[in-house]
Every structure is written in C-alpha cells, then in structure tokens.
N, C-alpha and C. Protein backbone atom coordinates (compact mmCIF):
# COMPACT_ATOMS: atom_id res chain seq x y z
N UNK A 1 0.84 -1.17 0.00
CA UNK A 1 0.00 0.00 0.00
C UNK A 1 0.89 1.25 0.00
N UNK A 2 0.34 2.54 -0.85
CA UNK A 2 1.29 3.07 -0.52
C UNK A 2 -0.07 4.36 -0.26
N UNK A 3 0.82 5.47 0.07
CA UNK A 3 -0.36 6.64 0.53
C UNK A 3 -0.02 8.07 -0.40
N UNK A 4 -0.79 8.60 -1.11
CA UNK A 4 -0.53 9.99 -1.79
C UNK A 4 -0.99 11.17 -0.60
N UNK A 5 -0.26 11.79 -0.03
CA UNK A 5 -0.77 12.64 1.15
C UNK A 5 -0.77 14.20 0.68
N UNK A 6 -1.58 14.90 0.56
CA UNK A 6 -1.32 16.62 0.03
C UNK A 6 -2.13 17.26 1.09
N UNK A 7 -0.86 18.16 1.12
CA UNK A 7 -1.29 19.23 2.28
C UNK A 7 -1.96 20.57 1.39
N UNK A 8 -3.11 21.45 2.31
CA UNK A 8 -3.70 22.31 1.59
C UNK A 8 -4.01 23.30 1.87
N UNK A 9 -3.23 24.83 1.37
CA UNK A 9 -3.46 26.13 2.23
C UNK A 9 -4.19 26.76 1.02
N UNK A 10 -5.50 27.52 1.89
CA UNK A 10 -5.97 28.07 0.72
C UNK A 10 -5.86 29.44 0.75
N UNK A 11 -6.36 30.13 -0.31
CA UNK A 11 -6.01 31.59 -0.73
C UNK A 11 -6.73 32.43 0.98
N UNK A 12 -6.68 33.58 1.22
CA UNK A 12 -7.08 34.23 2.45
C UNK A 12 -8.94 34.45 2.24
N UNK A 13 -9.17 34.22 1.01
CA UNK A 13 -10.09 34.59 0.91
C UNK A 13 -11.58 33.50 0.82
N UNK A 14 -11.08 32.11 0.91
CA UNK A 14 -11.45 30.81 0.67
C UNK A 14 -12.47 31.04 1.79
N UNK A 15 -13.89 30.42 1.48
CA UNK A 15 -14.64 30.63 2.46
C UNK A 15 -14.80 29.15 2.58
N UNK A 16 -15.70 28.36 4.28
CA UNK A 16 -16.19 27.64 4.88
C UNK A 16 -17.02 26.92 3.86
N UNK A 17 -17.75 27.50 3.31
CA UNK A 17 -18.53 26.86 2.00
C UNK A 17 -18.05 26.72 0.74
N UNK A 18 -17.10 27.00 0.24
CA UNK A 18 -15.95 26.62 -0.70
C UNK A 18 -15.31 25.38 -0.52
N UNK A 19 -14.77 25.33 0.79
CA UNK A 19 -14.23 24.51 0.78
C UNK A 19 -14.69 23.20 1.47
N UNK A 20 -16.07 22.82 1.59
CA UNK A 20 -16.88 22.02 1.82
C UNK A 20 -17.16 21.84 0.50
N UNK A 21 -17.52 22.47 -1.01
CA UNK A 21 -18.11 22.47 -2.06
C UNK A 21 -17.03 21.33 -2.53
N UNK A 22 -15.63 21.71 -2.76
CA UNK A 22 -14.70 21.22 -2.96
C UNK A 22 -14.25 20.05 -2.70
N UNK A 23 -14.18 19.74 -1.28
CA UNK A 23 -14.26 18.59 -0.77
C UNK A 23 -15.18 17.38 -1.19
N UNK A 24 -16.59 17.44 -1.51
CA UNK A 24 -17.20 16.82 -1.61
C UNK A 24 -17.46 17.12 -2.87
N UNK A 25 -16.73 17.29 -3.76
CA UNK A 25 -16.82 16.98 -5.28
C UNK A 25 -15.33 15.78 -5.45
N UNK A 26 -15.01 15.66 -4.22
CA UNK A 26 -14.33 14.32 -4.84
C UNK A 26 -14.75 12.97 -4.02
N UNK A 27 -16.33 12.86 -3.63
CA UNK A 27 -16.29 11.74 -3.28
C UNK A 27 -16.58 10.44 -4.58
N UNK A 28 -16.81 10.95 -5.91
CA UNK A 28 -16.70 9.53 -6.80
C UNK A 28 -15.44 9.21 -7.37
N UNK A 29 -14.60 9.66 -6.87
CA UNK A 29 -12.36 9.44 -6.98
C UNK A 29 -12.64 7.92 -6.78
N UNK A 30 -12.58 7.89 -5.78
CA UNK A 30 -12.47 6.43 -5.09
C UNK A 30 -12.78 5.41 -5.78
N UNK A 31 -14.32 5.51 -6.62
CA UNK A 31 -15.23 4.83 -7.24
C UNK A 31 -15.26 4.34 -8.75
N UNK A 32 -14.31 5.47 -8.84
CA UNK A 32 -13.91 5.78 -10.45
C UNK A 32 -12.74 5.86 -10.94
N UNK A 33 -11.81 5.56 -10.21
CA UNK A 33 -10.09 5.12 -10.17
C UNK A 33 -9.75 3.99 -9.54
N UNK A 34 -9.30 3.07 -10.57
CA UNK A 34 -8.67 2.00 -10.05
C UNK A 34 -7.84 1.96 -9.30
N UNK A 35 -7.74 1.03 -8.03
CA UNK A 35 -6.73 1.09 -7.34
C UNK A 35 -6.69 1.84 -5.68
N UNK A 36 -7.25 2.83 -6.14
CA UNK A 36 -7.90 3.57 -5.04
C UNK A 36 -8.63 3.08 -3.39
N UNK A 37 -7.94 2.63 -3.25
CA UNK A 37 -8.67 2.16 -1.59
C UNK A 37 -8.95 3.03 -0.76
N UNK A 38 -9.10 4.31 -0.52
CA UNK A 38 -9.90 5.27 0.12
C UNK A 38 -9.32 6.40 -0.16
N UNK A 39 -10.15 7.79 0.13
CA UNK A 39 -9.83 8.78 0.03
C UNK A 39 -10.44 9.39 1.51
N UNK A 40 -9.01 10.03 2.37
CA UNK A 40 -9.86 10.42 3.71
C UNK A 40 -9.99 12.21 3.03
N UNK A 41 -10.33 13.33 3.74
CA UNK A 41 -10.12 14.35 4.09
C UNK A 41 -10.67 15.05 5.48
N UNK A 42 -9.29 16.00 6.03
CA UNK A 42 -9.49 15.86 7.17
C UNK A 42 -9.11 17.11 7.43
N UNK A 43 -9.22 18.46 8.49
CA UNK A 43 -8.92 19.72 8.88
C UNK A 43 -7.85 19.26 9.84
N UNK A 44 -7.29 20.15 9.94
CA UNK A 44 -5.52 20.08 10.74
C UNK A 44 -6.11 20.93 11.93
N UNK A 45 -6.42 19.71 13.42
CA UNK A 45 -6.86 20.72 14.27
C UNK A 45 -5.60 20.98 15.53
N UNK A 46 -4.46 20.94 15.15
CA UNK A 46 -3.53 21.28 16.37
C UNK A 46 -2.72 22.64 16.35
N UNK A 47 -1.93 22.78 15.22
CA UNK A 47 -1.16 23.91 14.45
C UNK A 47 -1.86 24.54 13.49
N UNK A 48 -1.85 25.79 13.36
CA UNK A 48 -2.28 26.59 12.41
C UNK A 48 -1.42 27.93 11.46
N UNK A 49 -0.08 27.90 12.17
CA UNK A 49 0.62 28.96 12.00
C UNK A 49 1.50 28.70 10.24
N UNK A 50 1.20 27.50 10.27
CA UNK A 50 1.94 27.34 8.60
C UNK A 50 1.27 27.21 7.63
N UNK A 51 -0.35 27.64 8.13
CA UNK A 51 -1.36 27.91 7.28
C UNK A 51 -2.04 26.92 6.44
N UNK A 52 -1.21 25.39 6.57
CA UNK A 52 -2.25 24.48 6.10
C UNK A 52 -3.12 23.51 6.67
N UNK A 53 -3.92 23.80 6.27
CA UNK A 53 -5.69 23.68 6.86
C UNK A 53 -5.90 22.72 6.91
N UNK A 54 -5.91 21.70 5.54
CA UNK A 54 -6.40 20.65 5.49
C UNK A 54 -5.47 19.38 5.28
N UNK A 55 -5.78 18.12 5.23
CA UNK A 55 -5.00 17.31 4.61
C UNK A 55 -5.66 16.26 3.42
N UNK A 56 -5.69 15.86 2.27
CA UNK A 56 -6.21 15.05 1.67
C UNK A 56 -5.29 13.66 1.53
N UNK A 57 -5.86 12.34 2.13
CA UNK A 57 -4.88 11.13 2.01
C UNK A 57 -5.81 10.34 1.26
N UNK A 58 -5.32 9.35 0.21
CA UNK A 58 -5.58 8.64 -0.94
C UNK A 58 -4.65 7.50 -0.50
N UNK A 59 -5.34 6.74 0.10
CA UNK A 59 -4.72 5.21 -0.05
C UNK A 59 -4.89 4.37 -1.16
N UNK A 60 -3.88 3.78 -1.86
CA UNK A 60 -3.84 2.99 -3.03
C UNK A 60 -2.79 2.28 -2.66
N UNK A 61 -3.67 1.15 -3.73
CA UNK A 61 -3.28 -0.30 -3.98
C UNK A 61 -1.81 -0.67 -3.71
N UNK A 62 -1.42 0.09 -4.61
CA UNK A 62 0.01 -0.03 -5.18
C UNK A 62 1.38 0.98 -6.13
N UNK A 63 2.19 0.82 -6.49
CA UNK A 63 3.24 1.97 -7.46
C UNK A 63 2.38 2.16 -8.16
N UNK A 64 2.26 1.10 -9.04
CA UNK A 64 0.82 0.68 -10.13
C UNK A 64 -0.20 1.56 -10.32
N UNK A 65 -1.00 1.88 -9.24
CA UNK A 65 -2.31 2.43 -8.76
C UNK A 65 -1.98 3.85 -8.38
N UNK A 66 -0.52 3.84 -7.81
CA UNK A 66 -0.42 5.48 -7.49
C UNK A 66 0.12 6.55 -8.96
N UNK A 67 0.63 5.64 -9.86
CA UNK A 67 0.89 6.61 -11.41
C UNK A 67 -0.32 6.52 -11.93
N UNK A 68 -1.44 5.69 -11.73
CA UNK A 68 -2.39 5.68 -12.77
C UNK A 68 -3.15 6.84 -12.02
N UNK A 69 -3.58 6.61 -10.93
CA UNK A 69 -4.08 7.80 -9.87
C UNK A 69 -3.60 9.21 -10.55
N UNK A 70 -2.50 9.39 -10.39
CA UNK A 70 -1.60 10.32 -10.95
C UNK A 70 -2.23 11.23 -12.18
N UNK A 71 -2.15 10.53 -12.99
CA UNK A 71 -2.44 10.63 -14.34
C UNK A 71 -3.92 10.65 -15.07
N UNK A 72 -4.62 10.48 -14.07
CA UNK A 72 -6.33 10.37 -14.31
C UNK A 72 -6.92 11.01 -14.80
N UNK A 73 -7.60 11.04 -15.63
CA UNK A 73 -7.88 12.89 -16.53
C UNK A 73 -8.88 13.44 -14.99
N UNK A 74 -9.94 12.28 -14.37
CA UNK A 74 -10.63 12.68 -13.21
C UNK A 74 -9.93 13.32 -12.20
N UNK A 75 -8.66 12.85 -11.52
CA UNK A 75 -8.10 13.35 -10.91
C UNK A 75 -7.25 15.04 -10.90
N UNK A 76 -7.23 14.96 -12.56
CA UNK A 76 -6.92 16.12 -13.16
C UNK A 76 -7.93 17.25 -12.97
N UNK A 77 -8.86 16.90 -13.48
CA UNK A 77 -10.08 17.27 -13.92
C UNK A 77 -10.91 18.33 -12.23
N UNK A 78 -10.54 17.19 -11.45
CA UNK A 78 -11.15 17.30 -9.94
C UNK A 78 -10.39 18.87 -9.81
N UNK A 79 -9.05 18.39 -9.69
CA UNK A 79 -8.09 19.23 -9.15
C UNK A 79 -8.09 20.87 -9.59
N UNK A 80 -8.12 21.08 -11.19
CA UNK A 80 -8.19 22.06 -11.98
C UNK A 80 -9.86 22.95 -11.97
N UNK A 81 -10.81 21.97 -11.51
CA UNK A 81 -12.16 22.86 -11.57
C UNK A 81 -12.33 22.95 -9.85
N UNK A 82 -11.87 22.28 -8.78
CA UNK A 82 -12.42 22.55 -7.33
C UNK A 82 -11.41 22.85 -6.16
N UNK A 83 -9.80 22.24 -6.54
CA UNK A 83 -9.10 22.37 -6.17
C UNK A 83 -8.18 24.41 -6.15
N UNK A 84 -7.97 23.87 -7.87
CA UNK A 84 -6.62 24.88 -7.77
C UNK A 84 -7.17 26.51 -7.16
N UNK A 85 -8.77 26.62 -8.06
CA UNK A 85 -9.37 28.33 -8.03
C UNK A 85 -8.99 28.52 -6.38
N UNK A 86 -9.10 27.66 -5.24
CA UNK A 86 -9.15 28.28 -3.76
C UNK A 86 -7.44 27.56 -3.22
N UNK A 87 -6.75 27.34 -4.23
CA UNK A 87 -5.49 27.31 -3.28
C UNK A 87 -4.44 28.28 -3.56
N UNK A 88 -3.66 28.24 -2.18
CA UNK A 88 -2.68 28.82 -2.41
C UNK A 88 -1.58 28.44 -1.99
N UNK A 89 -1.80 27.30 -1.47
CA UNK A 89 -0.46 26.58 -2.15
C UNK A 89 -0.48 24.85 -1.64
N UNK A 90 0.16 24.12 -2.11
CA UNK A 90 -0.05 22.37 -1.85
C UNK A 90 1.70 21.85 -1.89
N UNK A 91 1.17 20.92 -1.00
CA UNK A 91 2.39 19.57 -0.44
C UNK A 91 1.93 18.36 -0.89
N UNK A 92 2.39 17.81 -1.94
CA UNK A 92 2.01 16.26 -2.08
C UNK A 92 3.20 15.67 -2.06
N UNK A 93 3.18 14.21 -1.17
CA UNK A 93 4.41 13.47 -0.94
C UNK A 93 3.16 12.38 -1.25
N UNK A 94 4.56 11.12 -1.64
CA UNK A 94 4.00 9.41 -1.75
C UNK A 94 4.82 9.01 -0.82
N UNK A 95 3.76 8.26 0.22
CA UNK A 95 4.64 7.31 1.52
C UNK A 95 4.03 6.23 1.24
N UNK A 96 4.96 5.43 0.86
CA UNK A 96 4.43 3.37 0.90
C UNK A 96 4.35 3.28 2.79
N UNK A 97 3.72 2.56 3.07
CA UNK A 97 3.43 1.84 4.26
C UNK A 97 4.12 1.16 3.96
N UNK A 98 5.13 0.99 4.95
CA UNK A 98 6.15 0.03 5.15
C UNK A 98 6.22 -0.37 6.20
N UNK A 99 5.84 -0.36 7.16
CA UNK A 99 5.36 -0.37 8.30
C UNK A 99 4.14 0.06 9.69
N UNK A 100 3.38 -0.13 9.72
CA UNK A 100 2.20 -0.14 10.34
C UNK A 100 1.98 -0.81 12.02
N UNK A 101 2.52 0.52 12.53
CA UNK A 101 2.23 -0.50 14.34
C UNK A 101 0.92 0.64 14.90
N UNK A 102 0.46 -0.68 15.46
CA UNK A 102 -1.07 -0.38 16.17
C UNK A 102 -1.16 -0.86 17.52
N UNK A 103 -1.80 -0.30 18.45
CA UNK A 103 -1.90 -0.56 19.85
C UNK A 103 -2.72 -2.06 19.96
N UNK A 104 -2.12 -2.99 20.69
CA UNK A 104 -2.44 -3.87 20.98
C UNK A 104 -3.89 -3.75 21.29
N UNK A 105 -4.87 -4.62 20.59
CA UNK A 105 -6.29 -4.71 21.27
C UNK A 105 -6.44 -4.99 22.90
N UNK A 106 -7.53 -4.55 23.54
CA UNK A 106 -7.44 -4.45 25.03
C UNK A 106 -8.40 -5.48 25.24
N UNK A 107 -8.47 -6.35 26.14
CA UNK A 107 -9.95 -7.00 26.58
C UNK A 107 -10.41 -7.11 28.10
N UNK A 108 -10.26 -5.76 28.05
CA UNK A 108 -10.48 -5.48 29.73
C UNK A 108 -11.94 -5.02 30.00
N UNK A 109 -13.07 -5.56 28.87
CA UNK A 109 -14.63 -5.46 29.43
C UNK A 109 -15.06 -6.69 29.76
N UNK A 110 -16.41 -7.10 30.48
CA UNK A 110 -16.80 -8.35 30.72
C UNK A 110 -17.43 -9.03 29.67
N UNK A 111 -18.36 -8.27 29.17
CA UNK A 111 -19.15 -8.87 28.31
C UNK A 111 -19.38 -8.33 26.89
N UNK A 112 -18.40 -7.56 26.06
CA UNK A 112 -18.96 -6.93 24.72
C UNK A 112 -18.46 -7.99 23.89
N UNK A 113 -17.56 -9.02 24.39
CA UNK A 113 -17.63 -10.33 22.93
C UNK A 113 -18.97 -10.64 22.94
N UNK A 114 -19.65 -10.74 23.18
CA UNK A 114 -21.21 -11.46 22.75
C UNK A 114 -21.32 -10.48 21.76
N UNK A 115 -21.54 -9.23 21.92
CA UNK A 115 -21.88 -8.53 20.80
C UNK A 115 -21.10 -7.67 19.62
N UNK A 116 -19.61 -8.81 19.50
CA UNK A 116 -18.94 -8.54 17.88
C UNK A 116 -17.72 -7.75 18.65
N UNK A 117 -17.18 -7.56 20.05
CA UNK A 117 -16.56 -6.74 20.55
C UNK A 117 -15.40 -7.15 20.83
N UNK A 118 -15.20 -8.59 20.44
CA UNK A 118 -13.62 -9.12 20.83
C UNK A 118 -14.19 -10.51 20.54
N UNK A 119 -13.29 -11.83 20.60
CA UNK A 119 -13.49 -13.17 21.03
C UNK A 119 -13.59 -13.57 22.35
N UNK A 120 -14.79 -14.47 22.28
CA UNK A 120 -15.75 -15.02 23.52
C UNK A 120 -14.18 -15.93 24.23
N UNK A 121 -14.29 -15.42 25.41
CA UNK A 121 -13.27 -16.80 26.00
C UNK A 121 -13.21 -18.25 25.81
N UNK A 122 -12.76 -19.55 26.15
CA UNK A 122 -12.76 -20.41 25.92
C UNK A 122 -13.58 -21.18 26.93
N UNK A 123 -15.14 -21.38 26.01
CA UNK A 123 -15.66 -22.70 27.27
C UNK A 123 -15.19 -23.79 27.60
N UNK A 124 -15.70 -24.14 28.96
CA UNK A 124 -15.60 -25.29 29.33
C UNK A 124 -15.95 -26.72 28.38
C-alpha cells in the first residue's frame, strides 16, 4: 500500500462553503479510479501557524495504482475545476506503508464479545 498525502493552504479569501463544495466533489475518486482504496479528508486541528488547513490522504493499492491515480484525466479534472481556483499553495508526498504499528487490542470489558466486541473466551 502506498499513501498519496497533500497538504492544503488556501487563498485568504477561501470561504467555509468553498471549501466544503470542494471537498465533496471528490467523493466519486475512489469509485472511479482503479486502485484507489480510500480517500480520507481531514482539517488540521492542532497547528495553524503554517497555514495548512487541510490534509487530503488517498490510499492505493500499489506503485501501479499510485501513477495511474496520478495521471487520471478525473483526478486532473477534480483538481483544476475545485481544487486549484481556492489554493494557495499544496504539499504532495507518496509514503508506501512500510510499516504499520497499532496498539495492541485491550480485553479489559466483561461482556462486549457477545456482541462482535472481541473473542468469547474459551468454554468449558
């Protein structure tokens, strides 16, 4: 897997409803590009002083999936009619997952395996 990550500062003048308009003109990416295993987007809520706002991450398949991604007239297309008019300026890097550590699952409730929440202990 690898990840296309772009960071996104927009012009001073970019309003709240712009960039909701924007956003959600790329939810058929996913649907309509091979390879594509999700598209998150997400607001940057800790730092604000380097002015980028948002983040857009595109998980795909593969090298494979991230040039074709690349090259998409849709992806083009997206970028040039909803993207570029409200930016002012973008970071795109490709990070392969090469590694993936996650917090050990916990099973310190009594009873939520019955309902899909872990595996039931071992009966008697």
């Amino acid at each position: 897997m690898i990840q296309h990550i772009v960071l996104l500062k927009w012009k001073p003048d970019t309003t709240e409803d712009q960039i909701l308009s924007a956003v959600r003109h790329a939810e058929h990416l996913p649907n309509e590009i091979h390879g594509v295993d999700s598209l998150t987007i997400g607001r940057n809520r800790v730092r604000h002083d380097h002015g980028f706002a948002h983040a857009l991450i595109v998980r795909l398949s593969s090298e494979e999936a991230l040039t074709e991604y690349l090259e998409h007239p849709l992806r083009k297309q997206y970028i040039e009619e909803h993207l570029k008019p409200l930016e002012a300026e973008r970071i795109e890097i490709d990070v392969p997952v090469d590694l993936a550590l996650r917090a050990a699952p916990q099973r310190d409730w009594e009873y939520g395996a019955s309902i899909g929440m872990g595996h039931l202990p071992d009966e008697p």
